[in-house]
Protein backbone atom coordinates (compact mmCIF):
# COMPACT_ATOMS: atom_id res chain seq x y z
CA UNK A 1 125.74 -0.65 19.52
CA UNK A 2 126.15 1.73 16.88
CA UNK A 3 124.25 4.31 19.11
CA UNK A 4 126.93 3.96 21.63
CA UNK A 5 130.14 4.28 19.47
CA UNK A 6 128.62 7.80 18.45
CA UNK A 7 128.36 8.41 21.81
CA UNK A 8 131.69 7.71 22.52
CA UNK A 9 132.96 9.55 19.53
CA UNK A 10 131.58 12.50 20.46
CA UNK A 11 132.35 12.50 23.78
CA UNK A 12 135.87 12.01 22.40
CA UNK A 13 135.98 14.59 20.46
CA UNK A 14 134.39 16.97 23.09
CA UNK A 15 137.72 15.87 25.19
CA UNK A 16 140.09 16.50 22.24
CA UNK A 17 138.59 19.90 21.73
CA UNK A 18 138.52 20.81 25.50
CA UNK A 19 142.26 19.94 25.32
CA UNK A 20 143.02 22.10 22.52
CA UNK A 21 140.92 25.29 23.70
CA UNK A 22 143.09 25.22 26.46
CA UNK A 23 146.48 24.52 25.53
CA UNK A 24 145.70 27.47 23.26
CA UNK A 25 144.93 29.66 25.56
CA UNK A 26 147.83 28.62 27.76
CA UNK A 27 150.02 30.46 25.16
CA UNK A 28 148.15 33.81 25.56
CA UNK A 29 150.47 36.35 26.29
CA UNK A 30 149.07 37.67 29.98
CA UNK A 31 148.75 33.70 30.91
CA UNK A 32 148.61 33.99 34.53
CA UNK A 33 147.91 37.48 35.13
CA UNK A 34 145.07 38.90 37.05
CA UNK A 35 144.72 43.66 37.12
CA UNK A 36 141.50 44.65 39.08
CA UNK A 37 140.53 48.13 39.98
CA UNK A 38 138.48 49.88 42.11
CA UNK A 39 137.65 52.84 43.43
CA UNK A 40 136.78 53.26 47.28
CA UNK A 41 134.93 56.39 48.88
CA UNK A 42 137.73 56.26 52.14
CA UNK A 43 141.70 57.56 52.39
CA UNK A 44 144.45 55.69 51.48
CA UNK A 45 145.97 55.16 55.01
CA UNK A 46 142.60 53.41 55.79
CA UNK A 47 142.65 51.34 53.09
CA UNK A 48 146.51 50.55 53.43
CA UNK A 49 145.43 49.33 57.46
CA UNK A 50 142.57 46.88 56.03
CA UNK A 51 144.93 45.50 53.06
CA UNK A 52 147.98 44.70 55.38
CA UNK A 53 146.54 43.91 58.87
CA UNK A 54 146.19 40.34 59.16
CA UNK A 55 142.81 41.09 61.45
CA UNK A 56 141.66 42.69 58.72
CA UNK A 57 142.73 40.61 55.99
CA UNK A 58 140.32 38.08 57.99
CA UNK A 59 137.19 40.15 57.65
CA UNK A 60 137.23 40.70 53.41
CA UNK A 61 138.78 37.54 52.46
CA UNK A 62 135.79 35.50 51.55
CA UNK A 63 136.14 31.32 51.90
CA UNK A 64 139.26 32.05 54.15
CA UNK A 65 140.43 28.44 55.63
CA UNK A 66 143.35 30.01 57.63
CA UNK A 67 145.72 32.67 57.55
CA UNK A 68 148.43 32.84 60.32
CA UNK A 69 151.76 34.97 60.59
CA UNK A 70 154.66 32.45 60.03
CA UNK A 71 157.88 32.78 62.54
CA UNK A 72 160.88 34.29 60.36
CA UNK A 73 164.28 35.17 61.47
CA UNK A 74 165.08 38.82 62.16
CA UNK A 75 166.23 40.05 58.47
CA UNK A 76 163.35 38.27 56.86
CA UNK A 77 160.31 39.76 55.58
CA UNK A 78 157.08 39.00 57.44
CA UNK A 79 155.25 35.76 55.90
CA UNK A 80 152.05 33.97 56.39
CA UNK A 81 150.65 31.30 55.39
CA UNK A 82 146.99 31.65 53.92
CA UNK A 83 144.77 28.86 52.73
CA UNK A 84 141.45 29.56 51.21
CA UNK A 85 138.88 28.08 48.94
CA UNK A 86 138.73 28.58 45.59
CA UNK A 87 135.57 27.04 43.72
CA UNK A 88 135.31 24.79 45.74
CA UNK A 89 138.94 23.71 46.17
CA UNK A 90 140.98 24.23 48.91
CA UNK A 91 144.53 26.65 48.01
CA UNK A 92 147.21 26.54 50.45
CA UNK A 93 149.87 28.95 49.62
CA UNK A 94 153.12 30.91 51.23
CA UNK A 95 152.60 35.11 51.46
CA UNK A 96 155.80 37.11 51.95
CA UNK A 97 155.82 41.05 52.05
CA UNK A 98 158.84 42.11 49.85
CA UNK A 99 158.16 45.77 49.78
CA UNK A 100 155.24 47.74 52.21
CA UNK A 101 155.23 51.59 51.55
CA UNK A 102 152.67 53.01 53.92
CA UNK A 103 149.50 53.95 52.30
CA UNK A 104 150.96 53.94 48.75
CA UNK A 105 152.02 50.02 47.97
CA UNK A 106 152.47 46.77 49.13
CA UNK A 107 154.14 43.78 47.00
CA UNK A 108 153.89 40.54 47.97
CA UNK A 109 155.29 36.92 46.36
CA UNK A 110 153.38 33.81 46.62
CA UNK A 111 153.77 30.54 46.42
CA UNK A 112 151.64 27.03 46.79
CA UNK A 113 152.29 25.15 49.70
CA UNK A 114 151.57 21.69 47.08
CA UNK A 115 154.36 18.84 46.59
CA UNK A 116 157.81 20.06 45.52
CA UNK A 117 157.57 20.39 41.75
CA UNK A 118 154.53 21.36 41.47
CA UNK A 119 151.70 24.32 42.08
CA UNK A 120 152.18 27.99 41.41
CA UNK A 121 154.19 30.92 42.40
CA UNK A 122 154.67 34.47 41.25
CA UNK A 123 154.08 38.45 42.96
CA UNK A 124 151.16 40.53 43.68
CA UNK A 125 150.99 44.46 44.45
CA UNK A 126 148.48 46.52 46.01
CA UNK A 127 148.62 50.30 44.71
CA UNK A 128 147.43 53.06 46.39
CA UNK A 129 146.22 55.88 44.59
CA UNK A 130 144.44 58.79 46.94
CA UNK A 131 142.79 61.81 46.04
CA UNK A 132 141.34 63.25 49.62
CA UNK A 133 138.43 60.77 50.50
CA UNK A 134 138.42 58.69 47.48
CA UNK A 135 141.48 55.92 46.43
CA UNK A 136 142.14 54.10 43.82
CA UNK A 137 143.08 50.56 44.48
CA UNK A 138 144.78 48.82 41.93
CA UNK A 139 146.10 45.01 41.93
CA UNK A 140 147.74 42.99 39.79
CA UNK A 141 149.08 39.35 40.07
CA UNK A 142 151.30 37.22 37.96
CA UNK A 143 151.07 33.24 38.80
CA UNK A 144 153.89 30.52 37.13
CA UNK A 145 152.54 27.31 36.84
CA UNK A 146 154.76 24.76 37.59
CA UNK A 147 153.07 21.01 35.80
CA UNK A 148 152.25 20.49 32.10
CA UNK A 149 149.07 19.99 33.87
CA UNK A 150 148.58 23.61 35.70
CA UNK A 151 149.60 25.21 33.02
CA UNK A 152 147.18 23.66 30.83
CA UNK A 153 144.38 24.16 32.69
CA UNK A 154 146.23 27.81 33.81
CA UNK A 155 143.27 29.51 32.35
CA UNK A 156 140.71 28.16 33.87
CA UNK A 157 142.21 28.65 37.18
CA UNK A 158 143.31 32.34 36.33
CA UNK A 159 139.83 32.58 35.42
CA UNK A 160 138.36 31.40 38.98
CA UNK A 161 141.14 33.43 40.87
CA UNK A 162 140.33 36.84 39.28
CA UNK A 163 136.44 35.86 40.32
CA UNK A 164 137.31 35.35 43.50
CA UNK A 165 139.83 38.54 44.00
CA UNK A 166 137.12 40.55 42.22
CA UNK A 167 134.40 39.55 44.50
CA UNK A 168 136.55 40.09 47.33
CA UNK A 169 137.49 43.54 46.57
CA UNK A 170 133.82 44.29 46.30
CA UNK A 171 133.46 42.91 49.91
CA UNK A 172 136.68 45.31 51.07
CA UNK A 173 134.93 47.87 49.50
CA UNK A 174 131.67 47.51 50.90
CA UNK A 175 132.94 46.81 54.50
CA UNK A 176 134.99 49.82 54.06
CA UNK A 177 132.48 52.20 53.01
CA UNK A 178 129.82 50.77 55.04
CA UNK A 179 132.02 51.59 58.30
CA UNK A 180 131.65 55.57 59.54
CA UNK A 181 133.97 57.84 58.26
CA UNK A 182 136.73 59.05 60.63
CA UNK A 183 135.54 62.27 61.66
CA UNK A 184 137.48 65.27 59.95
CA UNK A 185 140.21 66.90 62.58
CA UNK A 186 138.72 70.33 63.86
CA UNK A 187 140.98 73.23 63.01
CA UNK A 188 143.06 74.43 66.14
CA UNK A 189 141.15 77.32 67.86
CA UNK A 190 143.40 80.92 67.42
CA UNK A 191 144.59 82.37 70.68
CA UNK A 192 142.88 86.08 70.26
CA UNK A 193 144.72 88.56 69.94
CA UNK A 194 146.04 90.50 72.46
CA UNK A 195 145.06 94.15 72.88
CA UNK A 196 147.34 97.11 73.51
């Protein structure tokens, strides 16, 4: 008996400090925010086509369940909605472009498709930086968690999300660089001259 009280005890106590690792590091100051960076051997207008084409999108975003371009009226911004897996657990969420500057930026807002009252929602933005063949592709991410219960466990999921967006920028750019590189344009031939 008294084996199993000590059992329990520490079990408990494993739970209370579980709990208390991460209500602490709920109150971090960047709770919810995800930067990644990388650097890709290709232009910016090519990487600008494989961030913001939905075909695309389909090829580098790993454990995609479904992403499909949502009817909007006229003066709305294009939306989609995109559900993926995330260790293991399926993320349903609502993409809207609020800003797309070709082959320099591209902001988008979020948020979870989950009951009213409850989920995640914030803004993402793709940066472009290009320097002749080479970019620079910066992201960062800022989530709001809704429940006392997301945003206790907010830093585990941050956690799992930047894994995933990390692992699928290294897929972007390995497809990217793996794919031939556009052939340079020729220079235009010069009409000779003519002779007097």
């Amino acid at each position: 008996m008294t084996a199993l009280v000590r059992f329990l005890k520490v079990l408990l106590a494993l739970l209370l400090a579980s709990v208390a690792v991460l209500w602490f590091a709920a109150r971090r100051g960047n709770r919810g925010s995800i930067e990644r960076e990388i650097t890709i051997a290709r232009p910016a207008p090519v990487i600008f086509r494989w961030i913001s084409s939905e075909e695309q999108l389909r090829r580098w975003i790993s454990d995609l369940v479904e992403l499909r371009k949502e009817e909007a009226a006229p003066p709305r911004n294009a939306s989609y909605r995109l559900v993926e897996r995330i260790a293991g657990h399926t993320v349903a969420m609502r993409l809207e472009v609020l800003r797309a500057v070709p082959n320099q930026e591209l902001g988008l807002q979020f948020a979870s498709l989950d009951v009213a009252g409850s989920g995640f929602s914030g803004a993402a933005q793709f940066k472009l930086f290009g320097d002749g063949e080479y970019t620079r592709l910066v992201l960062t991410s800022h989530a709001e968690f809704r429940t006392l219960s997301d945003r206790i466990a907010e830093p585990l999921l941050t956690l799992l999300s930047d894994r995933k967006m990390k692992d699928d920028l290294a897929r972007l750019k390995l497809l990217l660089e793996a794919e031939p590189a556009a052939p340079a344009p020729r220079p235009a031939a010069r009409a000779p001259k003519a002779v007097r």
